[in-house]
PDB file of N, CA and C in Angstrom:
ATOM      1  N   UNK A   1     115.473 -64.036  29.250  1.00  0.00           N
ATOM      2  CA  UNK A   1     114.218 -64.567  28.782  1.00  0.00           C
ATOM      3  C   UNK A   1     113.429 -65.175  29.952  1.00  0.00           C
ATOM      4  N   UNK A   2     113.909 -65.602  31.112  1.00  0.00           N
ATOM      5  CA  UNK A   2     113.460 -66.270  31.990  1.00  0.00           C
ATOM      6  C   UNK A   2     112.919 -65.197  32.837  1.00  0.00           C
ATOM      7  N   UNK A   3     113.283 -64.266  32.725  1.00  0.00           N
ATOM      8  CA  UNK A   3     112.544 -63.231  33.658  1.00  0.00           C
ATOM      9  C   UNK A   3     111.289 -62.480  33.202  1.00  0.00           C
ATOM     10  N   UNK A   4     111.430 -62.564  31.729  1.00  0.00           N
ATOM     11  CA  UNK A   4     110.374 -61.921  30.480  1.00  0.00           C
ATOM     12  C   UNK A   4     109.015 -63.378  30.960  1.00  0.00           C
ATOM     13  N   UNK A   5     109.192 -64.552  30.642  1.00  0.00           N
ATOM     14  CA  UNK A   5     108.176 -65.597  30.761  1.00  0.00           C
ATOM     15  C   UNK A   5     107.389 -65.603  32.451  1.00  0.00           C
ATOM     16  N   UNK A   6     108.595 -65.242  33.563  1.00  0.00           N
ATOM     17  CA  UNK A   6     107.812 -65.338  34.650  1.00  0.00           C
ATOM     18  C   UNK A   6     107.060 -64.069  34.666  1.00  0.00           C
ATOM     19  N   UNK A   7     107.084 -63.042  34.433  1.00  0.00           N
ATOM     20  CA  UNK A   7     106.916 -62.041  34.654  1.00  0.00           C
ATOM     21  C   UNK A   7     105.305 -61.839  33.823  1.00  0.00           C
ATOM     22  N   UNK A   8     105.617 -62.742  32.294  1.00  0.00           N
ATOM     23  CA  UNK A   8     104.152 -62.845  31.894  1.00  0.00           C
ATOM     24  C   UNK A   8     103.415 -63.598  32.406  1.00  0.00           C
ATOM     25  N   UNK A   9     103.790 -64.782  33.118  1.00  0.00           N
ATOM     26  CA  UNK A   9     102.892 -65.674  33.824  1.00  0.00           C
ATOM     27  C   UNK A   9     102.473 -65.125  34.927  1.00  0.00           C
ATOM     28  N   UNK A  10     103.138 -64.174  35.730  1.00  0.00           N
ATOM     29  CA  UNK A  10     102.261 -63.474  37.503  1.00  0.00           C
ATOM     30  C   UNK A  10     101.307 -62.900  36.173  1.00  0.00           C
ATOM     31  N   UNK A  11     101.436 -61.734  35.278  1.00  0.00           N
ATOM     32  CA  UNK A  11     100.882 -60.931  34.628  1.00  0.00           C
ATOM     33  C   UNK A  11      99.654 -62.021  34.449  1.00  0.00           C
ATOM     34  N   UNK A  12      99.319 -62.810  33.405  1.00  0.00           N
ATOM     35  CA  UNK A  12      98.304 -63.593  32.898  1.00  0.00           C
ATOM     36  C   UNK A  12      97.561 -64.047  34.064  1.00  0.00           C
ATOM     37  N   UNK A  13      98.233 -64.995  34.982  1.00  0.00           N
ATOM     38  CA  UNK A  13      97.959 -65.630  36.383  1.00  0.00           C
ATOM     39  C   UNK A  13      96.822 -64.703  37.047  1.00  0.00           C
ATOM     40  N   UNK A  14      97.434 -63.212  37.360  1.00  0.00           N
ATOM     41  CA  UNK A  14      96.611 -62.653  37.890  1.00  0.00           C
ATOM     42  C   UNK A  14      95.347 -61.968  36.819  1.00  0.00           C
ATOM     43  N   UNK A  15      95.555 -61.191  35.757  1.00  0.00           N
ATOM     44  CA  UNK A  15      94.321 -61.085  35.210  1.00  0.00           C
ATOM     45  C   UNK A  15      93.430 -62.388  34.979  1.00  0.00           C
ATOM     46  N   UNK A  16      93.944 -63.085  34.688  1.00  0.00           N
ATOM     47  CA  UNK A  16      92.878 -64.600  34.650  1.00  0.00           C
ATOM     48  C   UNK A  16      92.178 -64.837  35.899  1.00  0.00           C
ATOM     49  N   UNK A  17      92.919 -64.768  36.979  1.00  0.00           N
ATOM     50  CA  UNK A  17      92.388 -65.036  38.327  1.00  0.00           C
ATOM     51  C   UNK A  17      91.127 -63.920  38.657  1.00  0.00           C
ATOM     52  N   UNK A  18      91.573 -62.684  38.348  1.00  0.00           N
ATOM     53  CA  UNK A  18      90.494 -61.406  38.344  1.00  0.00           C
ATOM     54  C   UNK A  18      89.758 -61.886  37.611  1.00  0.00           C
ATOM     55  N   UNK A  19      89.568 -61.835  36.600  1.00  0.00           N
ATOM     56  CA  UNK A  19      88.322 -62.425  35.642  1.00  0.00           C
ATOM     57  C   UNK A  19      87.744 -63.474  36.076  1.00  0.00           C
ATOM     58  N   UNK A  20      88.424 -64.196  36.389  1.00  0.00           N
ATOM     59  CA  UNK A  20      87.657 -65.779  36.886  1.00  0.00           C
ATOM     60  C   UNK A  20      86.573 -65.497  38.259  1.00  0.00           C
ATOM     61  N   UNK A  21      87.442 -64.470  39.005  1.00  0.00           N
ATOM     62  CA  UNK A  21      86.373 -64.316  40.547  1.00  0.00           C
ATOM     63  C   UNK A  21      85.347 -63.789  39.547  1.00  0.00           C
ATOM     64  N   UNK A  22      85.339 -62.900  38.789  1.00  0.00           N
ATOM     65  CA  UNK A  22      83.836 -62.017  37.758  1.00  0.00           C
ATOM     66  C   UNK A  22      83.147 -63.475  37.584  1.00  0.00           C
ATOM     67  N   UNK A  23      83.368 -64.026  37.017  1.00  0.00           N
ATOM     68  CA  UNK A  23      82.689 -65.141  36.158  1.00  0.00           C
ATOM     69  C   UNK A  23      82.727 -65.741  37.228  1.00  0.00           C
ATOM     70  N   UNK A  24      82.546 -66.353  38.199  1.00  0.00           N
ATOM     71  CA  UNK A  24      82.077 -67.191  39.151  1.00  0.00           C
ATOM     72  C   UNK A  24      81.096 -66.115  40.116  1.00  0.00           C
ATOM     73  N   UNK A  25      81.618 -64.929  40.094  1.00  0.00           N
ATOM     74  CA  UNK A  25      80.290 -64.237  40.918  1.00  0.00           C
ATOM     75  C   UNK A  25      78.925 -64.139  40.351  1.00  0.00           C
ATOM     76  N   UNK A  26      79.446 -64.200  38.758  1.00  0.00           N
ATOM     77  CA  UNK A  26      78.001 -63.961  37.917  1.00  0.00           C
ATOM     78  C   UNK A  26      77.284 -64.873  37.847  1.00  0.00           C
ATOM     79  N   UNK A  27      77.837 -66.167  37.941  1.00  0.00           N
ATOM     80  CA  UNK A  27      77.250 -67.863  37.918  1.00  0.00           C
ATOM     81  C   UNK A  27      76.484 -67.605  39.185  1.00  0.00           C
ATOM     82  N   UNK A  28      77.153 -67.344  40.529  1.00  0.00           N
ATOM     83  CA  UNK A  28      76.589 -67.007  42.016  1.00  0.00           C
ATOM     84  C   UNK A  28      75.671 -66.095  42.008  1.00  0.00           C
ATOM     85  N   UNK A  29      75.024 -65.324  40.562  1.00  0.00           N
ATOM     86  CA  UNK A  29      74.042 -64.202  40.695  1.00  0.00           C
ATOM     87  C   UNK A  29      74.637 -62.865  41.663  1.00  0.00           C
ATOM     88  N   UNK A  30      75.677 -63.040  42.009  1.00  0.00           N
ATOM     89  CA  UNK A  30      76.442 -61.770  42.847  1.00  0.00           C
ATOM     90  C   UNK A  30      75.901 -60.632  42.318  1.00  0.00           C
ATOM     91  N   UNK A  31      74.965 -59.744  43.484  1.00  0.00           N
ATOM     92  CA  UNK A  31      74.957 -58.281  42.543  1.00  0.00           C
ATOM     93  C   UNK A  31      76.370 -57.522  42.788  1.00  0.00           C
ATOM     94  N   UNK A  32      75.896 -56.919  41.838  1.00  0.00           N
ATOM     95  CA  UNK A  32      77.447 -56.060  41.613  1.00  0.00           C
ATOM     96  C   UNK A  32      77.899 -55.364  42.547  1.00  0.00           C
ATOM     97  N   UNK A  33      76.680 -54.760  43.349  1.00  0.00           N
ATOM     98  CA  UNK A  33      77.184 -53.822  44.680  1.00  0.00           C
ATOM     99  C   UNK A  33      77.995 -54.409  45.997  1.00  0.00           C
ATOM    100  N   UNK A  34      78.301 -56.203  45.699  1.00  0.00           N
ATOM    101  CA  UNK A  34      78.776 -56.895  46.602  1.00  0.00           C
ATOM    102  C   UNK A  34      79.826 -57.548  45.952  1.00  0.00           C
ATOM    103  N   UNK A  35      80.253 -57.014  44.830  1.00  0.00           N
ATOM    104  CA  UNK A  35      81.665 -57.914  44.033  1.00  0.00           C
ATOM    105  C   UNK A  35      83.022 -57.372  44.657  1.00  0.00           C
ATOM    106  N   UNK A  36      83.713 -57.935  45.290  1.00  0.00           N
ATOM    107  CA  UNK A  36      84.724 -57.694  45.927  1.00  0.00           C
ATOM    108  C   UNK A  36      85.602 -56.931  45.237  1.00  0.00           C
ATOM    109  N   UNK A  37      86.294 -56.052  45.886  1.00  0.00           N
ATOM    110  CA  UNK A  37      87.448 -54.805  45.159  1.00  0.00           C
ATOM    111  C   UNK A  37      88.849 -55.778  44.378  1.00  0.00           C
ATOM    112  N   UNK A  38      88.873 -55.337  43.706  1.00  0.00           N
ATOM    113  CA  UNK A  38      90.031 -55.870  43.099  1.00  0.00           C
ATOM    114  C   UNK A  38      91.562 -55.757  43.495  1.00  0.00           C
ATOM    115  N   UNK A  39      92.076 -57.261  43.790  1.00  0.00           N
ATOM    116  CA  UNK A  39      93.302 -56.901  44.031  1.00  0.00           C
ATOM    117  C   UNK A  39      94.094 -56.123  43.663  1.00  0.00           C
ATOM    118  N   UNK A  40      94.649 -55.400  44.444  1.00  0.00           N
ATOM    119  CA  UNK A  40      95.575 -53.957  44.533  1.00  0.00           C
ATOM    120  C   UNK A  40      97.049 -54.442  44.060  1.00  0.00           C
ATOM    121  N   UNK A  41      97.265 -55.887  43.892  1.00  0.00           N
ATOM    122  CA  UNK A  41      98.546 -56.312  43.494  1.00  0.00           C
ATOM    123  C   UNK A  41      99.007 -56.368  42.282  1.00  0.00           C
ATOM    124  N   UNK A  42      97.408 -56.287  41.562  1.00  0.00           N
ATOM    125  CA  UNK A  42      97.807 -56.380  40.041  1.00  0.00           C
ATOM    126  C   UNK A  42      98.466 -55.153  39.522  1.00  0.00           C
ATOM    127  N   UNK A  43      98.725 -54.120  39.807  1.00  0.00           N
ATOM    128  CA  UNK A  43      99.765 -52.620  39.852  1.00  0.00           C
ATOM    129  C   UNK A  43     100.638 -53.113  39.892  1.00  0.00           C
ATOM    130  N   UNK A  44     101.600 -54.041  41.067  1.00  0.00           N
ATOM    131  CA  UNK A  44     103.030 -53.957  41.014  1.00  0.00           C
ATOM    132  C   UNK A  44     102.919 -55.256  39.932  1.00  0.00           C
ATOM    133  N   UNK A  45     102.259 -56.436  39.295  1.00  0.00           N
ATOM    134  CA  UNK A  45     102.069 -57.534  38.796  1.00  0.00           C
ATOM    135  C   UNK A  45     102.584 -56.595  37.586  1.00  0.00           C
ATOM    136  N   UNK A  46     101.338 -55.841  36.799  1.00  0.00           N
ATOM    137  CA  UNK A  46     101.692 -54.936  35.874  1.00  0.00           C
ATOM    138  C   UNK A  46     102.952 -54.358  35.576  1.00  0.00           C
ATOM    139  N   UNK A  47     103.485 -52.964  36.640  1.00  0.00           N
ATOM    140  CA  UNK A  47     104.573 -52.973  36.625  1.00  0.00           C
ATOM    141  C   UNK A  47     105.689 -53.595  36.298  1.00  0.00           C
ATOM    142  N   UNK A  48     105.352 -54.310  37.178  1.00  0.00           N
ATOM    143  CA  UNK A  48     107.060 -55.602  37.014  1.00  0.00           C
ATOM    144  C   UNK A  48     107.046 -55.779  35.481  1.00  0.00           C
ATOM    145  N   UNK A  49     105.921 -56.406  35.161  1.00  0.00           N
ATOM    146  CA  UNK A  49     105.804 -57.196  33.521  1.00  0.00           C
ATOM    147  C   UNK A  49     106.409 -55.677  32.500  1.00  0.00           C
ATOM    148  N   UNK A  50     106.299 -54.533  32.505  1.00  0.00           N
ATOM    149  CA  UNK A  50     106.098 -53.702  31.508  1.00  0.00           C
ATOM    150  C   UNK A  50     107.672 -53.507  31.952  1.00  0.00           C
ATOM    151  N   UNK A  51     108.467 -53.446  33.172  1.00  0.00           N
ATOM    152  CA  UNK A  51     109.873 -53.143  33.515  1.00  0.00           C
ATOM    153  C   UNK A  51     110.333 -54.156  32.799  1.00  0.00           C
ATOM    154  N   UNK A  52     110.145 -55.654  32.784  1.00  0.00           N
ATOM    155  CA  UNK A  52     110.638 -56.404  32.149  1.00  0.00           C
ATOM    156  C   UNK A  52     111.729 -55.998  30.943  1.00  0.00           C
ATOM    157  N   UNK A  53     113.065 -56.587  30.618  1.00  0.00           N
ATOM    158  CA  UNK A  53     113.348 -56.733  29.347  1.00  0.00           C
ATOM    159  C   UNK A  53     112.620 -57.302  28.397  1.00  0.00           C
ATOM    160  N   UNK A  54     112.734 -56.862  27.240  1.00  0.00           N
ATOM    161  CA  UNK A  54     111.657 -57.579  26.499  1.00  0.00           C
ATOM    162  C   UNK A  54     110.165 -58.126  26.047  1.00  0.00           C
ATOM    163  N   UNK A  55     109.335 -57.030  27.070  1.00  0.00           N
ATOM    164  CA  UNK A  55     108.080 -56.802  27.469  1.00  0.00           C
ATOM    165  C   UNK A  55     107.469 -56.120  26.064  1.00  0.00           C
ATOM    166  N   UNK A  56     108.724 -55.104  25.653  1.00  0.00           N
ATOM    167  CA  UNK A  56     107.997 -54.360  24.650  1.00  0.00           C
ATOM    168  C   UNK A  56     107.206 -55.258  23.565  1.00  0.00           C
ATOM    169  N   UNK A  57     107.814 -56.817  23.516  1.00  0.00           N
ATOM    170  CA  UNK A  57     107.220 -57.138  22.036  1.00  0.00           C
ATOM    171  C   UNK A  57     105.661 -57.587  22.377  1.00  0.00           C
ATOM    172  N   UNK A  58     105.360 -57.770  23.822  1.00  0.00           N
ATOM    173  CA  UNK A  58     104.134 -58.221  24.638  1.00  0.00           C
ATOM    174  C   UNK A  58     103.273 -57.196  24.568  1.00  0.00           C
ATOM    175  N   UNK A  59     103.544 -56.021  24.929  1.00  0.00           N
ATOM    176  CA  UNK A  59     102.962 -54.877  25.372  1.00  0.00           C
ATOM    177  C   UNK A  59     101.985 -54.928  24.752  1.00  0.00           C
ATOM    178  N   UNK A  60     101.322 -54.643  23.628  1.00  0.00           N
ATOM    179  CA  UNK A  60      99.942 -54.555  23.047  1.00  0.00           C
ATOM    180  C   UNK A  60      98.909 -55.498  23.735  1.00  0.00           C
ATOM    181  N   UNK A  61      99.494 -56.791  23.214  1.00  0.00           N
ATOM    182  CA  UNK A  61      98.693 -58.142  23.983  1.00  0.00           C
ATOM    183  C   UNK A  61      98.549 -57.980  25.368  1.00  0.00           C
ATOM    184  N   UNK A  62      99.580 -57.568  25.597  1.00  0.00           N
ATOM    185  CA  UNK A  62      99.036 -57.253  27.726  1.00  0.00           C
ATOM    186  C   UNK A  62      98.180 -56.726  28.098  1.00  0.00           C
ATOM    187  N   UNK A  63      98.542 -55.457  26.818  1.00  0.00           N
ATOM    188  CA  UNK A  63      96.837 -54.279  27.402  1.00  0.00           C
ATOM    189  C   UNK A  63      95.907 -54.422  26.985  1.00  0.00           C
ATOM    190  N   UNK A  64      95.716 -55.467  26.000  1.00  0.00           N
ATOM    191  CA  UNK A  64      94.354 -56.232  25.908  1.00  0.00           C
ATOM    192  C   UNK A  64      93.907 -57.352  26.491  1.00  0.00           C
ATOM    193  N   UNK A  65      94.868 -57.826  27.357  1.00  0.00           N
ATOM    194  CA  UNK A  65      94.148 -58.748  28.230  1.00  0.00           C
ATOM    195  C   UNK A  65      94.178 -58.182  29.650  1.00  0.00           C
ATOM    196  N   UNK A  66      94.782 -56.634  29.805  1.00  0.00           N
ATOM    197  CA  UNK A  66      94.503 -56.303  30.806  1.00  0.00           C
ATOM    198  C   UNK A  66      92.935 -55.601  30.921  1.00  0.00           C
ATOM    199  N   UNK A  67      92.642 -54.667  29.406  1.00  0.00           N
ATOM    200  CA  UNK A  67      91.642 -54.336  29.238  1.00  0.00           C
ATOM    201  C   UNK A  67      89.961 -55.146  29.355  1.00  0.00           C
ATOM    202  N   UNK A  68      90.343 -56.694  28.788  1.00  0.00           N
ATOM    203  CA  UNK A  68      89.362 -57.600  29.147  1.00  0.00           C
ATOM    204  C   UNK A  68      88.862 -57.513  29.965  1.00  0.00           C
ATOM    205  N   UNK A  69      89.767 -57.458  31.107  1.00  0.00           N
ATOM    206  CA  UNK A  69      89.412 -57.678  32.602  1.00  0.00           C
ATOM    207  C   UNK A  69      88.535 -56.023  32.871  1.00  0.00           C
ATOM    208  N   UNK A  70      88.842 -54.847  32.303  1.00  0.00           N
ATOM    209  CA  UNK A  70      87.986 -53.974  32.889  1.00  0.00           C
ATOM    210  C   UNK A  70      86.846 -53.768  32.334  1.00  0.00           C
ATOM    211  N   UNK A  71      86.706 -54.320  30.837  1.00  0.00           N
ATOM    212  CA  UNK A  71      85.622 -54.730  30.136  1.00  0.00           C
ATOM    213  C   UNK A  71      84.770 -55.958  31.300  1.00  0.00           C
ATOM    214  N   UNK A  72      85.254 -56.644  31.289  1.00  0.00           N
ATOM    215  CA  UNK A  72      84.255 -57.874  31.953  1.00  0.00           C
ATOM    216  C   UNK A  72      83.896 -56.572  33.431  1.00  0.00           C
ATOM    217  N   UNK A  73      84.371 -55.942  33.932  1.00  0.00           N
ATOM    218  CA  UNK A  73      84.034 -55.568  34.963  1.00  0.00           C
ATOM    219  C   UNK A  73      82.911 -54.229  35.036  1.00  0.00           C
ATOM    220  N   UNK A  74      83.176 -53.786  33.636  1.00  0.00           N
ATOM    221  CA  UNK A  74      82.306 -52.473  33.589  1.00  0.00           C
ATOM    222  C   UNK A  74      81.336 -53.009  32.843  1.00  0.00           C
ATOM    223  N   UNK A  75      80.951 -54.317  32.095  1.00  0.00           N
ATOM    224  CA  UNK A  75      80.233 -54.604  31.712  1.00  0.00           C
ATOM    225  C   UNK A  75      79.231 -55.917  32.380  1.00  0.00           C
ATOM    226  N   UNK A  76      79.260 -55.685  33.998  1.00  0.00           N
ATOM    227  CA  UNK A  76      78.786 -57.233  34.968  1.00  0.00           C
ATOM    228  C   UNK A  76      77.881 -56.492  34.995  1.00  0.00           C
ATOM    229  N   UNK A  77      76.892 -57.867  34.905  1.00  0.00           N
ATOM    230  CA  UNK A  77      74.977 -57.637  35.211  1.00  0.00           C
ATOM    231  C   UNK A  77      74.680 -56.868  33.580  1.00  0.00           C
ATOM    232  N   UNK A  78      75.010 -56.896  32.419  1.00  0.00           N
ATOM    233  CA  UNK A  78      74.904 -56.042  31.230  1.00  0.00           C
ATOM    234  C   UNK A  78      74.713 -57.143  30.669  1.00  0.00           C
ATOM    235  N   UNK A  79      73.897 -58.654  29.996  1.00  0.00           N
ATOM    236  CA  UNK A  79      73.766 -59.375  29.557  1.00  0.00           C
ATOM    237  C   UNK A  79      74.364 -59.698  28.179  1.00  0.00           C
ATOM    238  N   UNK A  80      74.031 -58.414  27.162  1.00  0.00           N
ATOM    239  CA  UNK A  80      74.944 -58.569  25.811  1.00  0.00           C
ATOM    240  C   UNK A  80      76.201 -57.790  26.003  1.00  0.00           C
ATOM    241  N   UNK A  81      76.412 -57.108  26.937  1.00  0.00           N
ATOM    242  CA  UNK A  81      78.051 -56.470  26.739  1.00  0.00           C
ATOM    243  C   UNK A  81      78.769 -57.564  27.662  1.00  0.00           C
ATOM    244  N   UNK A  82      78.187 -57.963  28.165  1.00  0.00           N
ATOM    245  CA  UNK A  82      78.833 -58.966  29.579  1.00  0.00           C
ATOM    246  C   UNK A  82      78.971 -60.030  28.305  1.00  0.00           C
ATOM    247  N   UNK A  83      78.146 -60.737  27.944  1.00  0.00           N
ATOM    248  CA  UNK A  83      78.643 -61.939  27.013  1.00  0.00           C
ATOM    249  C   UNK A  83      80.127 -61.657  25.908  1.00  0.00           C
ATOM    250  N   UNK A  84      79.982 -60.284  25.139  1.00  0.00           N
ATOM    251  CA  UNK A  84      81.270 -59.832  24.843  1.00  0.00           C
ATOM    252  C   UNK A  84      82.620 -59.301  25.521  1.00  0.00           C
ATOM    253  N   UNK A  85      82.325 -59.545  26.984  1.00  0.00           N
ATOM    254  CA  UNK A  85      83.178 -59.333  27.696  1.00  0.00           C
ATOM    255  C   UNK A  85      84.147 -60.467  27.646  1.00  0.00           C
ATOM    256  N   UNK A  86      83.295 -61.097  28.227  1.00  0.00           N
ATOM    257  CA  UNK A  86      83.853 -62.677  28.303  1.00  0.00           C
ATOM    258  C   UNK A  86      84.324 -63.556  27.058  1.00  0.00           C
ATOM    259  N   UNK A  87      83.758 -63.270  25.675  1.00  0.00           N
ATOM    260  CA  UNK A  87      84.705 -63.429  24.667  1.00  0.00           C
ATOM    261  C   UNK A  87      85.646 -63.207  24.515  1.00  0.00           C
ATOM    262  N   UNK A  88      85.689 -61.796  24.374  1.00  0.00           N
ATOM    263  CA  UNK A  88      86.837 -60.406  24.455  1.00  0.00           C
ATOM    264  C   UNK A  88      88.037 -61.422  25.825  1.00  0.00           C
ATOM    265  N   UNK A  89      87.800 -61.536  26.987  1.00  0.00           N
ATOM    266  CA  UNK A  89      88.906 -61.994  27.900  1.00  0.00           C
ATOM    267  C   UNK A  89      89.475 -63.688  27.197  1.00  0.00           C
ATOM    268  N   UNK A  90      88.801 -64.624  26.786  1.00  0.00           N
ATOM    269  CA  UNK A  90      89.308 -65.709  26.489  1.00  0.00           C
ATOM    270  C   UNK A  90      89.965 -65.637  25.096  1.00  0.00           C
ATOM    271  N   UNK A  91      90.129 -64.481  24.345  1.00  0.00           N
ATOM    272  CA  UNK A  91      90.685 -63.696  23.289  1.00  0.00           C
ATOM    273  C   UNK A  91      91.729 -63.382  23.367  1.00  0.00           C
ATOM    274  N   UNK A  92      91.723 -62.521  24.526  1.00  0.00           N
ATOM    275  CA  UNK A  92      93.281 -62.186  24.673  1.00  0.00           C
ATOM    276  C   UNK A  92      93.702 -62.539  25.836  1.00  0.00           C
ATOM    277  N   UNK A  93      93.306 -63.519  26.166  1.00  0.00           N
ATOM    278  CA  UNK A  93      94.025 -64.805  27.183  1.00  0.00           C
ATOM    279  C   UNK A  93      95.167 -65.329  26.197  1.00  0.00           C
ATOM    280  N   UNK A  94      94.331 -66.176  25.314  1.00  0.00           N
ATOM    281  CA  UNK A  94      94.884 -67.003  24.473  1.00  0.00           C
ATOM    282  C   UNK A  94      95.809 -66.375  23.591  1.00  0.00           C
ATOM    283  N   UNK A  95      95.661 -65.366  23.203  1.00  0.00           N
ATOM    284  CA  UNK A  95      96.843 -64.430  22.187  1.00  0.00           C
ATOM    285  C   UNK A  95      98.126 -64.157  22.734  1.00  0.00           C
ATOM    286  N   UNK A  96      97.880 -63.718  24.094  1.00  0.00           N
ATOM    287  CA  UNK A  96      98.697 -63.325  25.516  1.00  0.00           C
ATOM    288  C   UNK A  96      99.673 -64.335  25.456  1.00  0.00           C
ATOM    289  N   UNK A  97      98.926 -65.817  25.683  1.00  0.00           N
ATOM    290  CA  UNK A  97      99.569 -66.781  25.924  1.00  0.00           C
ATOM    291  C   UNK A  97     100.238 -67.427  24.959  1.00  0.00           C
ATOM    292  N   UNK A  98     100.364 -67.239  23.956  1.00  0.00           N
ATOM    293  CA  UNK A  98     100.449 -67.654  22.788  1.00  0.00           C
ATOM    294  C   UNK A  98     101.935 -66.945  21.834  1.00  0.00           C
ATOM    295  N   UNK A  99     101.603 -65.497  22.497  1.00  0.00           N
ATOM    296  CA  UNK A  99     102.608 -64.801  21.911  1.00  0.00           C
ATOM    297  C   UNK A  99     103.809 -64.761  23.285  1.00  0.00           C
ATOM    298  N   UNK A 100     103.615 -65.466  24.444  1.00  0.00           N
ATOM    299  CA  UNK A 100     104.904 -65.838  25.317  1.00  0.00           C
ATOM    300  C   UNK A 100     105.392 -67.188  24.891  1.00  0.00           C
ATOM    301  N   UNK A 101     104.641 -67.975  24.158  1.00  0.00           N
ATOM    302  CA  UNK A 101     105.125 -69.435  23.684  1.00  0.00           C
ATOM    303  C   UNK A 101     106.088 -68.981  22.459  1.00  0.00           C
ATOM    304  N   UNK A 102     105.725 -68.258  21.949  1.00  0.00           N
ATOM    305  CA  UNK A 102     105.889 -67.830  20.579  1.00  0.00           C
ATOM    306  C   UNK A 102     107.896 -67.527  20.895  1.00  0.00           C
ATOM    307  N   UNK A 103     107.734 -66.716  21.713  1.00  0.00           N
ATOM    308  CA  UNK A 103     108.939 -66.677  22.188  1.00  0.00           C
ATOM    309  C   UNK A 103     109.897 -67.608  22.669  1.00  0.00           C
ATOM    310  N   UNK A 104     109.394 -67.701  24.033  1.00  0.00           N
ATOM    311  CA  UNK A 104     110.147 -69.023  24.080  1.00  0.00           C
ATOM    312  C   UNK A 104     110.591 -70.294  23.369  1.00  0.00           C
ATOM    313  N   UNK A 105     109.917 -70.432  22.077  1.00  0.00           N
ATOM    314  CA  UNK A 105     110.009 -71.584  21.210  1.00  0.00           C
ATOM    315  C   UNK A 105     111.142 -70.790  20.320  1.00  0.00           C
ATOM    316  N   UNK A 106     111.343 -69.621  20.405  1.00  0.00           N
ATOM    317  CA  UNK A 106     112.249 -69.137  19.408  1.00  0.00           C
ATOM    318  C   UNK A 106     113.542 -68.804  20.407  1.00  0.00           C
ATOM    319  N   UNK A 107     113.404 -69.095  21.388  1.00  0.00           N
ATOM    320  CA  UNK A 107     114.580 -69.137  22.365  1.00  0.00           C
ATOM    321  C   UNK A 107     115.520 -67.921  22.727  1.00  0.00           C
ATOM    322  N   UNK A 108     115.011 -66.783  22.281  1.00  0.00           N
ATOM    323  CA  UNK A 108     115.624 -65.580  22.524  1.00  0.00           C
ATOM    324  C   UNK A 108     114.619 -64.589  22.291  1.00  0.00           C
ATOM    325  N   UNK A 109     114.723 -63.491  23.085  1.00  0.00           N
ATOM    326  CA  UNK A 109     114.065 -61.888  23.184  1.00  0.00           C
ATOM    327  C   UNK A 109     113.940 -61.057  21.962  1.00  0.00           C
TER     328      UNK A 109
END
């Protein structure tokens, strides 16, 4: 179980962190043609989490808070899809996070 919780926390850690540079570039008026490439780490971050034991019961919730993040990204400088972007990510932030508590409070995989 201890490897299932760290493994969702790099996972969350880093999509949150991706999203967060979006949402602070957009506050900064950043045009989009200058938004920095996205860390290349979130692949092995991913990885690891889906190798995990016990990932499977996560899996849905992951790929919707992994999806957030490409929503918020295909939808920057888009005023009404961008505002549902950013719903959409603090959505399945919180579900994400919620369904690793969920676990751990039940103390087994």
């Amino acid at each position: 179980m201890a490897r299932l919780v760290e493994a969702s926390s790099r996972l969350s850690s880093m999509y949150n962190r991706l999203c967060g540079e979006m949402l602070d570039a957009a506050v900064a008026s950043v045009p989009v043609s200058d938004l920095a490439a996205a860390d290349p780490l979130r692949y092995e971050v991913t990885t690891q989490f889906y190798m995990t034991p016990g990932s499977e019961q996560l899996r849905s919730r992951a790929s919707r808070l992994i999806g957030a993040y490409g929503q918020l990204r295909d939808s920057y400088g888009n005023d009404p899809a961008w505002t549902a972007a950013r719903t959409e990510h603090g959505l399945a932030l919180r579900e994400f996070e919620a369904a690793v508590r969920k676990i751990v409070h039940r103390d087994h995989i």
